[in-house]
Protein backbone atom coordinates (compact mmCIF):
# COMPACT_ATOMS: atom_id res chain seq x y z
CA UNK A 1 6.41 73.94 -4.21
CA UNK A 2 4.23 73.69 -7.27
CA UNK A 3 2.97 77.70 -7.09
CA UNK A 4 6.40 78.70 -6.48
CA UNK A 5 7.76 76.97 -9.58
CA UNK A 6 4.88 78.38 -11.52
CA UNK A 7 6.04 81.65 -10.25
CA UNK A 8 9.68 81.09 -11.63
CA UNK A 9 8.40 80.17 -14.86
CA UNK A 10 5.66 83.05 -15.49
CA UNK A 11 8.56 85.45 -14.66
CA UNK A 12 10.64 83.94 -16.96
CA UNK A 13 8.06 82.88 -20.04
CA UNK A 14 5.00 84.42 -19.24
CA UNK A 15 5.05 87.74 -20.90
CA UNK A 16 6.62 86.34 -24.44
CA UNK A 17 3.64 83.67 -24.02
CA UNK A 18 1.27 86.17 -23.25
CA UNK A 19 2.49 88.48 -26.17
CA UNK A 20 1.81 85.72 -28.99
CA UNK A 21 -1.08 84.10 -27.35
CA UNK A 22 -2.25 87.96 -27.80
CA UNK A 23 -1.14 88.52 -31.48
CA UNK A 24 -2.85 85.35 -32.34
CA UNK A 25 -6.27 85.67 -30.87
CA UNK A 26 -6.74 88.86 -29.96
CA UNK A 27 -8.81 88.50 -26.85
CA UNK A 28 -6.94 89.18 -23.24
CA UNK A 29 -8.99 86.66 -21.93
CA UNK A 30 -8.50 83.62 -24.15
CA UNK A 31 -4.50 84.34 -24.17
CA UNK A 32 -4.64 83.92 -20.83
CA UNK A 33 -6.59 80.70 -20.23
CA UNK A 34 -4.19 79.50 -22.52
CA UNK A 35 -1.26 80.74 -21.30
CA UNK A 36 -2.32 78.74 -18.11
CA UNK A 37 -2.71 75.68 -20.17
CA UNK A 38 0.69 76.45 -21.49
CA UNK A 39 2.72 76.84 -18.25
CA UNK A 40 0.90 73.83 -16.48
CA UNK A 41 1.80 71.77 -19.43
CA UNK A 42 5.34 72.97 -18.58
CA UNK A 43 5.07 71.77 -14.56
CA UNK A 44 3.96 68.60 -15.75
CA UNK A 45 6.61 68.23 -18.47
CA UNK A 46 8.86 65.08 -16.50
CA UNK A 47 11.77 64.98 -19.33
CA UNK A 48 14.57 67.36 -18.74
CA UNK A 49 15.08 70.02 -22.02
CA UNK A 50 18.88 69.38 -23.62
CA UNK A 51 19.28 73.08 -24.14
CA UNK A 52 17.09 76.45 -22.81
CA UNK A 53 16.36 77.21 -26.67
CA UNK A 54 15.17 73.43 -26.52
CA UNK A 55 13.01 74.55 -23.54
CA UNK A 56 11.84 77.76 -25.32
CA UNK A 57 11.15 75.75 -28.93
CA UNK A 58 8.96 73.53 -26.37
CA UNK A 59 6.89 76.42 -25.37
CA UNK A 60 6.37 78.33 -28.51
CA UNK A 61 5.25 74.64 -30.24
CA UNK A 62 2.97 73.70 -27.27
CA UNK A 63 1.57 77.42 -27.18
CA UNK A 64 1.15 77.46 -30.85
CA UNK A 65 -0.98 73.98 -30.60
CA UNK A 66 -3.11 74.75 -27.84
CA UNK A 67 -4.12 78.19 -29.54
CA UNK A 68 -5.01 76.45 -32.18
CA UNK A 69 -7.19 73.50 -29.96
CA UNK A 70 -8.15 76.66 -28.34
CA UNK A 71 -9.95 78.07 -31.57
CA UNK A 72 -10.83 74.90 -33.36
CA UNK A 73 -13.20 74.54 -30.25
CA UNK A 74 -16.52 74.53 -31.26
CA UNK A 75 -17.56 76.66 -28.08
CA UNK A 76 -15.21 79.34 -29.27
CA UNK A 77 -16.31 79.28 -32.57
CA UNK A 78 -19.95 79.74 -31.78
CA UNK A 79 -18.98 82.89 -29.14
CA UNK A 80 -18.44 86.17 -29.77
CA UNK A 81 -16.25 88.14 -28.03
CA UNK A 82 -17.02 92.14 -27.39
CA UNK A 83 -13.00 92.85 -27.82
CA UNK A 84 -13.01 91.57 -31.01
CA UNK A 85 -15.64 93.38 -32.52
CA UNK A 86 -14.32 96.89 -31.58
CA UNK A 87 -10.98 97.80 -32.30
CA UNK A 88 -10.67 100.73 -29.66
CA UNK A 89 -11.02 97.60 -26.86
CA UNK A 90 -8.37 95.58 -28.62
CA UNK A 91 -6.04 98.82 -28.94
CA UNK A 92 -6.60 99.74 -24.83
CA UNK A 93 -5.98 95.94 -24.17
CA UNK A 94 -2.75 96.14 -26.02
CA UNK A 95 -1.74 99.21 -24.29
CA UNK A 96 -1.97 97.66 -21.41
CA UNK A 97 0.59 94.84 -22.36
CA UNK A 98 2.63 96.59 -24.12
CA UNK A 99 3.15 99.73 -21.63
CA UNK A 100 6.98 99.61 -21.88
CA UNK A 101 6.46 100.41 -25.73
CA UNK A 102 7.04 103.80 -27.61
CA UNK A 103 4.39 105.08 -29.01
CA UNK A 104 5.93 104.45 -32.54
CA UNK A 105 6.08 100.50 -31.23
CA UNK A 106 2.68 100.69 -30.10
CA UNK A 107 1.86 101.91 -33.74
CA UNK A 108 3.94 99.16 -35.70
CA UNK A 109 2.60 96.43 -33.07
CA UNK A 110 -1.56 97.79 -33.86
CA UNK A 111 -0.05 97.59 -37.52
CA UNK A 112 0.76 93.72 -37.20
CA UNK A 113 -2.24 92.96 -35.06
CA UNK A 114 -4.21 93.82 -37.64
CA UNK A 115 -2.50 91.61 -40.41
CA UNK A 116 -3.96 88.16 -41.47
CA UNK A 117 -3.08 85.48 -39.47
CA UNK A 118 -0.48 83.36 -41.58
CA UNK A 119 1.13 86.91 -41.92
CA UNK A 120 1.33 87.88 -38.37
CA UNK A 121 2.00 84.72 -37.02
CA UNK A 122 6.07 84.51 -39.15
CA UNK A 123 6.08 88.60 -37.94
CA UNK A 124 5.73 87.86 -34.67
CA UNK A 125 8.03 85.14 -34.30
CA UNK A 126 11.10 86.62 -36.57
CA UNK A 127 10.39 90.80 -34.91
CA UNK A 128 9.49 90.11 -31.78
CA UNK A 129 10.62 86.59 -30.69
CA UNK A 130 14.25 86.78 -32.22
CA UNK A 131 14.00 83.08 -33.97
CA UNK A 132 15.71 82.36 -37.53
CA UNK A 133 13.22 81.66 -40.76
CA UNK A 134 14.74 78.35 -39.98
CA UNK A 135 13.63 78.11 -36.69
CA UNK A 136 10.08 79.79 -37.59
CA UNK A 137 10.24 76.87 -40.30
CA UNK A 138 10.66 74.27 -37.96
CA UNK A 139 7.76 75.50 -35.61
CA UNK A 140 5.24 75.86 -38.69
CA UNK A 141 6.08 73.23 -40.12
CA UNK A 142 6.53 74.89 -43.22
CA UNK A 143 9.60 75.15 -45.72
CA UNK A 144 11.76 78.40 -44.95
CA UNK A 145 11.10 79.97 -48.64
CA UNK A 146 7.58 79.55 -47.32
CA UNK A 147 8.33 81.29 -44.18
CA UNK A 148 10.74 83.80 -46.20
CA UNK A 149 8.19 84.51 -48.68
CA UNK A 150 5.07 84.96 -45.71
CA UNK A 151 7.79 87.21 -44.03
CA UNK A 152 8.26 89.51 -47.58
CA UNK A 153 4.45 89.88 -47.86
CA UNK A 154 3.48 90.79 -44.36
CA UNK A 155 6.56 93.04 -44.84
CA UNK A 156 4.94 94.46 -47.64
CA UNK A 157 1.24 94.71 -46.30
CA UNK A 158 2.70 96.14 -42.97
CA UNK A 159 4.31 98.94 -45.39
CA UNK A 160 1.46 99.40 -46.84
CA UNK A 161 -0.96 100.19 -44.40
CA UNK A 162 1.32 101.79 -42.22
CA UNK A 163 1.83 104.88 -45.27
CA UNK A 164 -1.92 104.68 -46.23
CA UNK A 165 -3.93 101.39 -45.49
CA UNK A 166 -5.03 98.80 -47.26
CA UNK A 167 -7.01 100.30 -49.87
CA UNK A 168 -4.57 100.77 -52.74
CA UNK A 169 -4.96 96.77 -53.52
């Protein structure tokens, strides 16, 4: 009963998980040990969700915490991981997620991989996941001028690298 119903909700969350987990930390691995954390948090979850955007708010704010246990860990701080260090592994790796893209999405998605984290993070969320600044605002935990204003400057730094890299600044 319990491996069917994490079945159901792989199909139906795992991939969007999987794709931020991804973005975040960069290592195929690590996004999906937490993933696992993520969707067993979900079995174990007792309360029913009022609405399925509650349900998916849940996820993105319990997957967004236990990245960040995830990193803050002092084992992961002290390892270092081979994909990381070479960016041909991290671009075959995304392939490899991201098959269904065009190569023009493959290109923009390398593009916000490689932005800073506070950047990528709002990027993510507003491109790829569909929510509002105020909804982005409300799972940061930051004001949505903040969240407009970190959307207008990974805009910009995503512009600029993708017409000549960072090396104009």
């Amino acid at each position: 009963m319990e491996k069917e119903l994490l079945e159901e909700l792989y199909h139906r969350y795992g991939q969007e998980i999987y794709r931020y987990l991804y973005a975040i930390c960069r290592n195929r691995l690590m996004a999906e040990d937490i993933m696992q954390d993520v969707l067993l948090s979900l079995i174990k979850r007792s309360d029913p969700f009022e609405t399925e955007e509650h349900e998916r708010a849940w996820i993105l704010r319990i997957t967004i915490n236990k990245c960040k246990n995830h990193l803050k860990s002092s084992r992961i701080k002290n390892t270092i991981s081979l994909d990381d260090t070479e960016n041909e592994a991290v671009r075959k790796m995304h392939n490899s997620v991201s098959e269904s893209f065009t190569e023009e999405e493959s290109y923009v998605m390398d593009a916000v991989l490689a932005l800073p984290e506070k950047y990528r993070t709002p990027i993510h969320l507003f491109y790829y996941d569909g929510y509002s600044i105020k909804e982005i605002a409300q799972i940061l935990k930051k004001k949505p001028a903040t969240v407009g204003t970190l959307l207008a400057r990974g805009r910009n730094m995503l512009k600029k690298s993708m017409i000549g890299g960072f090396d104009d600044e």
